[in-house]
Protein backbone atom coordinates (compact mmCIF):
# COMPACT_ATOMS: atom_id res chain seq x y z
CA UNK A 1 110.66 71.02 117.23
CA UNK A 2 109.59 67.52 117.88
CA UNK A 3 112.09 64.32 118.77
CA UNK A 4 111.08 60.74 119.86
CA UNK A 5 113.00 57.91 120.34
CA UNK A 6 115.09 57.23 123.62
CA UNK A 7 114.15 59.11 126.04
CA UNK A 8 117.46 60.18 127.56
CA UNK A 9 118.50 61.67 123.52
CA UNK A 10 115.47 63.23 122.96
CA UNK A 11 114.24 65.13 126.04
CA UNK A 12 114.60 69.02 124.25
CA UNK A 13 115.81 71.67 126.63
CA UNK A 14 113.44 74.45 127.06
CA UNK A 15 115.11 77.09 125.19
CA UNK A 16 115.31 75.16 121.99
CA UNK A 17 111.30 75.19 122.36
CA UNK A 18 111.17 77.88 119.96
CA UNK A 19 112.83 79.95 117.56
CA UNK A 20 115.34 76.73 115.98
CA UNK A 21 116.85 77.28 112.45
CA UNK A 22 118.46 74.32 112.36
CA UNK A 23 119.19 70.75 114.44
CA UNK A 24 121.22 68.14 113.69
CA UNK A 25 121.81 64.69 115.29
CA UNK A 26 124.59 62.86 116.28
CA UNK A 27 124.91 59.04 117.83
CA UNK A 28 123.48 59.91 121.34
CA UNK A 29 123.55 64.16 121.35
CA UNK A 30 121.73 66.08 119.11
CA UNK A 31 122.31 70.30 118.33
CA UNK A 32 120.08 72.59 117.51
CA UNK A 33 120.90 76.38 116.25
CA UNK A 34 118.51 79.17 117.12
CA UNK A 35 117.36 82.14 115.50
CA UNK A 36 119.45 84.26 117.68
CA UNK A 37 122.72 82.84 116.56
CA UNK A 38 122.77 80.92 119.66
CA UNK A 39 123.28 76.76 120.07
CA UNK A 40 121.90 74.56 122.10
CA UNK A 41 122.95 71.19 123.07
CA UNK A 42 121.67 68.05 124.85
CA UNK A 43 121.71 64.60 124.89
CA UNK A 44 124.15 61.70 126.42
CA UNK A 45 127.18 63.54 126.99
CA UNK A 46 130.16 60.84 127.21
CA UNK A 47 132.64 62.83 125.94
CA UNK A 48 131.97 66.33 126.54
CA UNK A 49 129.78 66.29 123.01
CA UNK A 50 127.08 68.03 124.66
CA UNK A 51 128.65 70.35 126.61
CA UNK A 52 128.89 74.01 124.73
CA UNK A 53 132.26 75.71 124.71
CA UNK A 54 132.32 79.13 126.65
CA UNK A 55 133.77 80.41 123.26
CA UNK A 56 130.23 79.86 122.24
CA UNK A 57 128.80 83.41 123.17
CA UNK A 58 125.25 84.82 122.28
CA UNK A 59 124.91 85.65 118.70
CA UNK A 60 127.34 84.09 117.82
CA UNK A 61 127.06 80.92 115.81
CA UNK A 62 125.57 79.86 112.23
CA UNK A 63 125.37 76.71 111.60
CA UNK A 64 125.84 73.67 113.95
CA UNK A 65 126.72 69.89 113.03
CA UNK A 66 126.58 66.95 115.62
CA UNK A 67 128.91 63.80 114.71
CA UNK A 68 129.30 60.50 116.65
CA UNK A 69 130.72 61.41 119.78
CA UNK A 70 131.43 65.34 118.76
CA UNK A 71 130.15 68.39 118.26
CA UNK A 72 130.99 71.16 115.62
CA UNK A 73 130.01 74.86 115.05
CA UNK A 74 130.74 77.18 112.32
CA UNK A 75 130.78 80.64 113.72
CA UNK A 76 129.41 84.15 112.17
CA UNK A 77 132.65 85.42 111.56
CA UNK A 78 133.50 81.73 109.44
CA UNK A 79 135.36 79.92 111.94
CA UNK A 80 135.43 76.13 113.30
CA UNK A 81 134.81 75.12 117.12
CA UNK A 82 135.04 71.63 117.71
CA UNK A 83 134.44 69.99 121.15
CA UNK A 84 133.60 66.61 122.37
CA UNK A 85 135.51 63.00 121.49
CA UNK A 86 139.10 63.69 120.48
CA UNK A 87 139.95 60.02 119.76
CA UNK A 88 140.14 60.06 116.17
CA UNK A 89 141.62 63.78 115.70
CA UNK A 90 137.47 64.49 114.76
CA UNK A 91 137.86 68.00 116.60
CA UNK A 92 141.67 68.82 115.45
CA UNK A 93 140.39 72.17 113.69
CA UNK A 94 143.49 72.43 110.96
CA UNK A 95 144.52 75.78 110.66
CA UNK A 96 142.80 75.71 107.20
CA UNK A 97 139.23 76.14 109.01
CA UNK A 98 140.71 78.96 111.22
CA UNK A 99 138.21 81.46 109.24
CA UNK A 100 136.81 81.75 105.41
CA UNK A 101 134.77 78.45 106.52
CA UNK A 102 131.03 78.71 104.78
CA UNK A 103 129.79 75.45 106.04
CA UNK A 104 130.31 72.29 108.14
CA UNK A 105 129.33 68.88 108.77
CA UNK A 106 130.51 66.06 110.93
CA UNK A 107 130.08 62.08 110.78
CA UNK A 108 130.83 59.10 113.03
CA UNK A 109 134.40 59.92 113.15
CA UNK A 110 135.43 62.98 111.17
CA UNK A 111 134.59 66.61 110.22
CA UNK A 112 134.59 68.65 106.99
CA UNK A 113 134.34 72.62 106.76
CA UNK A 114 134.11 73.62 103.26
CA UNK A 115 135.73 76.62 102.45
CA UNK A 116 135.04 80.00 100.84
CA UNK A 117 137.33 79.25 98.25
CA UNK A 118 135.45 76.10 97.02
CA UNK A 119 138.34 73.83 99.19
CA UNK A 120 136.93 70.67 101.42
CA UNK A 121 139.27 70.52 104.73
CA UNK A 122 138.48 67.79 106.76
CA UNK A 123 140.07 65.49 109.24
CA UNK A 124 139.07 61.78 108.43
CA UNK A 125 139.19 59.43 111.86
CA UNK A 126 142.76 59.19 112.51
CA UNK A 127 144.48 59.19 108.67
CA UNK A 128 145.29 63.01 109.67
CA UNK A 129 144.20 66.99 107.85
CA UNK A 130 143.05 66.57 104.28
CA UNK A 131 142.47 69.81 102.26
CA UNK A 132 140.63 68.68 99.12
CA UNK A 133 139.87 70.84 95.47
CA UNK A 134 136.19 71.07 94.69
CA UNK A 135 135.16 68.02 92.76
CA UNK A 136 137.87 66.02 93.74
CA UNK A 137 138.05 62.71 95.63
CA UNK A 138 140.40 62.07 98.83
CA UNK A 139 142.37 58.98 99.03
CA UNK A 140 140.05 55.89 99.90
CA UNK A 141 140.03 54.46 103.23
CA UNK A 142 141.99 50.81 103.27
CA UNK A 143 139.78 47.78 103.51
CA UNK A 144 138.69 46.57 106.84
């Protein structure tokens, strides 16, 4: 794996040296998932984005997704961790992404798990849970 840019975000940890599936960045923290089911983060950690829950074992995880200020991992067994900024209700796992999750991602301010049954649940910086059909589109955001 190879990062550049400021050096405090991109200094990789030596066990992510080798053996990454899969990284994914985030405002000042970046993730990266190994081939051993194991994740890895580093990074600026202002609110706790980079710091790995203990529910985290070995072997354990399958995908990873970094947001703004928070962290997200989808785990073998299809389940959501969240950890990090709390602010915006970004790691509020809804019961929803309790298990059957097949895949996650995170942005500035919110988090999405879609689910086995073709459902989006996500929480979307502060409005609260959304659980969304497959091809359909959530209420817009108001203007700004």
């Amino acid at each position: 794996m190879v990062a550049w840019g400021n050096q405090d975000r991109t200094q990789i940890p030596t066990n992510a040296y080798s053996g990454v599936v899969q990284i994914s960045a985030g405002s000042y923290h970046a993730l990266a998932l190994l081939s051993s089911g194991s994740a890895v983060a580093w990074g600026r950690n202002l609110d706790g984005e980079s710091t790995l829950p203990s529910s985290l074992g070995s072997g354990t995880v399958a995908a990873v997704a970094a947001g703004g200020y928070h962290s997200l991992a989808l785990t073998r067994d299809g389940a959501v961790v969240a950890w990090g900024r709390k602010l915006e209700g970004q790691t509020d796992v809804p019961a929803s992404a309790g298990a059957g999750v097949t895949a996650i991602a995170a942005g500035e301010y919110h988090s999405l798990a879609l689910l086995s049954n073709g459902q989006v649940s996500g929480v979307d910086g502060g409005e609260g849970h959304a659980l969304l059909q497959a091809g359909l589109v959530g209420r817009p955001h108001a203007e700004l």
